[in-house]
C-alpha atoms as a PDB file:
ATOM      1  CA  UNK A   1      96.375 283.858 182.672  1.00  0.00           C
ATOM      2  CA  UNK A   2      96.299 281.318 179.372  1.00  0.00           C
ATOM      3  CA  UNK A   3      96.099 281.756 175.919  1.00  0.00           C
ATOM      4  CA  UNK A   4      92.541 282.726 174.706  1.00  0.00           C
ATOM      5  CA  UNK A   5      91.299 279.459 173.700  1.00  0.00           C
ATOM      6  CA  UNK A   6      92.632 278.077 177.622  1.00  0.00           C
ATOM      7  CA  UNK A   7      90.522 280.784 178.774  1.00  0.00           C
ATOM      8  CA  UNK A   8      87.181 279.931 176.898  1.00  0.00           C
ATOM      9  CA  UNK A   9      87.662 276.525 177.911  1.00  0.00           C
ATOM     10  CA  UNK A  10      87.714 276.556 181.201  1.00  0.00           C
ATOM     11  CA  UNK A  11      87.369 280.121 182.668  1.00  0.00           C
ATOM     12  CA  UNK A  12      88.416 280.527 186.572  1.00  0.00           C
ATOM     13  CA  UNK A  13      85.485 282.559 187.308  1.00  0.00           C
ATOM     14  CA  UNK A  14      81.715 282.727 186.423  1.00  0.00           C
ATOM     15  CA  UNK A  15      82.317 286.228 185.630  1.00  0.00           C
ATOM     16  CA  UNK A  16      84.912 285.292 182.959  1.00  0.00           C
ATOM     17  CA  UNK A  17      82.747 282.466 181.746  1.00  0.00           C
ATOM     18  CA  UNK A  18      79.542 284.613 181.091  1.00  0.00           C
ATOM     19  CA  UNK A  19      81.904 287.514 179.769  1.00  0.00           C
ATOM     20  CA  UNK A  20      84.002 285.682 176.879  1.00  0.00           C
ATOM     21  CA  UNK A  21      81.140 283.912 175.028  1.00  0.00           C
ATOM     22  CA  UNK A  22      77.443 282.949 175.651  1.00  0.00           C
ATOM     23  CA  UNK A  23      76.638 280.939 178.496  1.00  0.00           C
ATOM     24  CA  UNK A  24      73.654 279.159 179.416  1.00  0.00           C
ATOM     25  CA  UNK A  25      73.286 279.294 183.770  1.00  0.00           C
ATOM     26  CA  UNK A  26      71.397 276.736 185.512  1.00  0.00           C
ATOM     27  CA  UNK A  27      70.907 277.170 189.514  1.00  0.00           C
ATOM     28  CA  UNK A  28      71.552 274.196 191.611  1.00  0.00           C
ATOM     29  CA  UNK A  29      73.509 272.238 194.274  1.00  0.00           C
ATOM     30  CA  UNK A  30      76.431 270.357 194.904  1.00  0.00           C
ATOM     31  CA  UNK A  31      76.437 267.554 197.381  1.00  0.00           C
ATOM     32  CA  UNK A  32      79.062 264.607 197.631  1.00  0.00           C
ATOM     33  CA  UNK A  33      80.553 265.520 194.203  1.00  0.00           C
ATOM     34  CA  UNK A  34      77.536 266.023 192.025  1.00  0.00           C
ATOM     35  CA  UNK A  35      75.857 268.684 190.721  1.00  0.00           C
ATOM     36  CA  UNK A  36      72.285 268.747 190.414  1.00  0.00           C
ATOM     37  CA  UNK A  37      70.108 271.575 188.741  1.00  0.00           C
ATOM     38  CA  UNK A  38      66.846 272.559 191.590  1.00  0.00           C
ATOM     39  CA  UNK A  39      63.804 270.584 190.340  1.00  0.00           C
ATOM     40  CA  UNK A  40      66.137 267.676 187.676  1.00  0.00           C
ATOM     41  CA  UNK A  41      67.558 264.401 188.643  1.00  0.00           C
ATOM     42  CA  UNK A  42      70.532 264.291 186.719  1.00  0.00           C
ATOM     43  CA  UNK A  43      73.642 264.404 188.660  1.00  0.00           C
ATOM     44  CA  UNK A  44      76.640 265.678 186.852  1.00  0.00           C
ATOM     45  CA  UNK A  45      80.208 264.835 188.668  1.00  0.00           C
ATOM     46  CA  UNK A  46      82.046 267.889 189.793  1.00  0.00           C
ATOM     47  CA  UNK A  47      85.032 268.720 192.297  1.00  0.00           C
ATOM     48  CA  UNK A  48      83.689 271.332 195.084  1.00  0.00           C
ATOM     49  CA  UNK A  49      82.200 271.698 198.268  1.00  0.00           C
ATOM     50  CA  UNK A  50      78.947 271.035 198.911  1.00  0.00           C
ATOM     51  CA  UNK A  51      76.416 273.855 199.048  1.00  0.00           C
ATOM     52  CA  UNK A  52      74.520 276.355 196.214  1.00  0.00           C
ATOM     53  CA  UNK A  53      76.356 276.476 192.880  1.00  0.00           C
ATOM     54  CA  UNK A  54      75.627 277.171 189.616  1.00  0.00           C
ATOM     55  CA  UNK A  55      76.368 275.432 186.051  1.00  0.00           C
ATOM     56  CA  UNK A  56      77.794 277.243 182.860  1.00  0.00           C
ATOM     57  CA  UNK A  57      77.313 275.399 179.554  1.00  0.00           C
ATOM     58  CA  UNK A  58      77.870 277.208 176.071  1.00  0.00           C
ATOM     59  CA  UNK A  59      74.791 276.867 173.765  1.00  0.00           C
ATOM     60  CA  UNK A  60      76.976 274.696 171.716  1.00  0.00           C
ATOM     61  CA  UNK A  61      78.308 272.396 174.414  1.00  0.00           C
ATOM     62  CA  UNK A  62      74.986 270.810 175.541  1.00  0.00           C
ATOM     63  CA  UNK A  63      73.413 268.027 173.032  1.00  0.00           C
ATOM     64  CA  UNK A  64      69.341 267.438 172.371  1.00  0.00           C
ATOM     65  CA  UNK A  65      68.182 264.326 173.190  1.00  0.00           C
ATOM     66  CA  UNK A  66      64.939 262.582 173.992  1.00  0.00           C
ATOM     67  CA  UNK A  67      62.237 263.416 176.735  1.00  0.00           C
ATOM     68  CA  UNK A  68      63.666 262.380 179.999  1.00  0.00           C
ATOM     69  CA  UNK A  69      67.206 261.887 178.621  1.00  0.00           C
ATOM     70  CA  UNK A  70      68.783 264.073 181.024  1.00  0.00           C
ATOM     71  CA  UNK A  71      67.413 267.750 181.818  1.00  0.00           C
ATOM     72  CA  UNK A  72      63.631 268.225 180.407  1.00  0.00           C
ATOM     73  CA  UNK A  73      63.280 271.041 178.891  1.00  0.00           C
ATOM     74  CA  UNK A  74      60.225 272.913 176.668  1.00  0.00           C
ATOM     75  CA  UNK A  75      61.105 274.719 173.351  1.00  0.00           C
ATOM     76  CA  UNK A  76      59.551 277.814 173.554  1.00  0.00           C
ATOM     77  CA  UNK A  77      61.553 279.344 170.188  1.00  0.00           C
ATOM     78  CA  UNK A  78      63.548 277.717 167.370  1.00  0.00           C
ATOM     79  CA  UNK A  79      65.188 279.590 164.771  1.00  0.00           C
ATOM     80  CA  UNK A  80      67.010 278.233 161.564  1.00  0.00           C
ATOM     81  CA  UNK A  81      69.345 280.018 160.053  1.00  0.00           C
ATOM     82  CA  UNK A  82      70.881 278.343 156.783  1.00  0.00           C
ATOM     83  CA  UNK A  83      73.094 275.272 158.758  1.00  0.00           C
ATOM     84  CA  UNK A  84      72.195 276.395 162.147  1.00  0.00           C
ATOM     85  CA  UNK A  85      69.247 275.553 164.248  1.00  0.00           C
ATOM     86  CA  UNK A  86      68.998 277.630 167.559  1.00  0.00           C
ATOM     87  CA  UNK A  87      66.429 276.528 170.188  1.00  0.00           C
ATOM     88  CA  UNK A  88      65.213 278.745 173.024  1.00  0.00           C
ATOM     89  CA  UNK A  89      64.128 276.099 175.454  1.00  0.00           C
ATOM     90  CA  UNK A  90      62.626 276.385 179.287  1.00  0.00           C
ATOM     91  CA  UNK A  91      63.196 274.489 182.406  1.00  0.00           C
ATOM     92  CA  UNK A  92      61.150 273.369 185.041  1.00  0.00           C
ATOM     93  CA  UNK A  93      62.648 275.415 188.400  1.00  0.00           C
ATOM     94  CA  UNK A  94      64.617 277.199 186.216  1.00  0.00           C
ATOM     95  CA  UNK A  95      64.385 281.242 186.181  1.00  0.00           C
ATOM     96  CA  UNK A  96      66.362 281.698 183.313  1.00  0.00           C
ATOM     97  CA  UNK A  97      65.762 280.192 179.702  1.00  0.00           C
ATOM     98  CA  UNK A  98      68.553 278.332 177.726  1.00  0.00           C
ATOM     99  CA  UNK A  99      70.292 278.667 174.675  1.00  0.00           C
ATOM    100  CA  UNK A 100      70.971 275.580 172.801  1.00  0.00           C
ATOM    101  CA  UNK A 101      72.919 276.309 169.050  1.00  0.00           C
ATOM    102  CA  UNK A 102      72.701 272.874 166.737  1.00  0.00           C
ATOM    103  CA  UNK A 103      74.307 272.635 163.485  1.00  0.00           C
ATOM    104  CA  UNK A 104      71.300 271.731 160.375  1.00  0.00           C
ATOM    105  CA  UNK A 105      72.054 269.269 157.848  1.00  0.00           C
ATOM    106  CA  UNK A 106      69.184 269.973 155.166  1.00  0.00           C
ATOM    107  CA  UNK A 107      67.108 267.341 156.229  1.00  0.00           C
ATOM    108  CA  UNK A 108      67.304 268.212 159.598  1.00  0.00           C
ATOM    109  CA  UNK A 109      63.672 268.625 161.825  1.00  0.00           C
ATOM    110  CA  UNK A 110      63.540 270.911 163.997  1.00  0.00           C
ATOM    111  CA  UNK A 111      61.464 270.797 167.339  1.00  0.00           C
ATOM    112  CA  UNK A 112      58.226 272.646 167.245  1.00  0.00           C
ATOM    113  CA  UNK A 113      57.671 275.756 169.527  1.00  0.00           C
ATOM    114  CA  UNK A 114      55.884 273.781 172.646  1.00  0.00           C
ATOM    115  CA  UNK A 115      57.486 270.426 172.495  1.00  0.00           C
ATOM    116  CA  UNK A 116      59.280 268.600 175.172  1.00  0.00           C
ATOM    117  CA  UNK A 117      62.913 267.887 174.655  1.00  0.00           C
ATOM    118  CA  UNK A 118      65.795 265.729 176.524  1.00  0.00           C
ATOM    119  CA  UNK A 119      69.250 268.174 177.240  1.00  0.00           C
ATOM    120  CA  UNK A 120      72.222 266.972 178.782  1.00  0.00           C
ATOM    121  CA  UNK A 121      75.523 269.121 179.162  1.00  0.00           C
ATOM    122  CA  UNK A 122      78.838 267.940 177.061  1.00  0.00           C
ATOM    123  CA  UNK A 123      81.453 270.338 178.469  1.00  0.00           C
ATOM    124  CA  UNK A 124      80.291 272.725 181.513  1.00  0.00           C
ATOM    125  CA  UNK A 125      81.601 274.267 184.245  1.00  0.00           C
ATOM    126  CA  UNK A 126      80.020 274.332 188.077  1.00  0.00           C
ATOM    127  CA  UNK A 127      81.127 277.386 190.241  1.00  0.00           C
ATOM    128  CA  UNK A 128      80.143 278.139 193.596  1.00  0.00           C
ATOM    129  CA  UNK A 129      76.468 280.463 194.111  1.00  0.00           C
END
């Protein structure tokens, strides 16, 4: 047990992750200390046993970058909301969509419905499938 902010920082359970705050899931595998998300290249260092695992990211805790810069992902919603920009985006071999939440200076553009964006993870977590 921690103090709520130790516990929404690093949660000791998926459960706990996805039940204090919104969390974005990808399915995957470890092997020799990386994590890699089924059908993406991008290897992600983590400390657990190889096998089926899965990585938790908030929506806020994974940047946008460009095509091929990390995890490859398709917009298929954006919403702007005064200084926030939140993008519902698809992966390839992914079953579930993400969440990505991006704070919108005024001049900010925000990707089109359709296009092809870069994600990679800032702060995750990778527990066992």
């Amino acid at each position: 047990v921690g103090t709520p902010d130790e516990i929404y920082s690093a949660p000791a359970s998926a459960y706990v992750f996805d039940f204090i705050g919104r969390a974005n899931v990808l399915e995957g595998r470890v092997e020799r200390g990386q994590f890699r998300a089924d059908g993406h290249a991008l290897a992600l260092p983590v400390d657990l046993p190889d096998g089926a695992a899965r990585l938790y990211a908030r929506p806020h805790d994974v940047a946008l970058g460009a095509p091929g810069d990390g995890w490859t992902a398709q917009v298929s919603a954006a919403h702007r909301l005064a200084d926030r920009i939140t993008l519902e985006l698809n992966l390839p071999s992914q079953a579930r969509p993400l969440e990505l939440a991006l704070a919108a200076p005024p001049d900010a553009r925000t990707p089109a419905p359709g296009s092809t964006v870069g994600l990679r993870p800032l702060r995750y977590r990778v527990y066992p499938a």
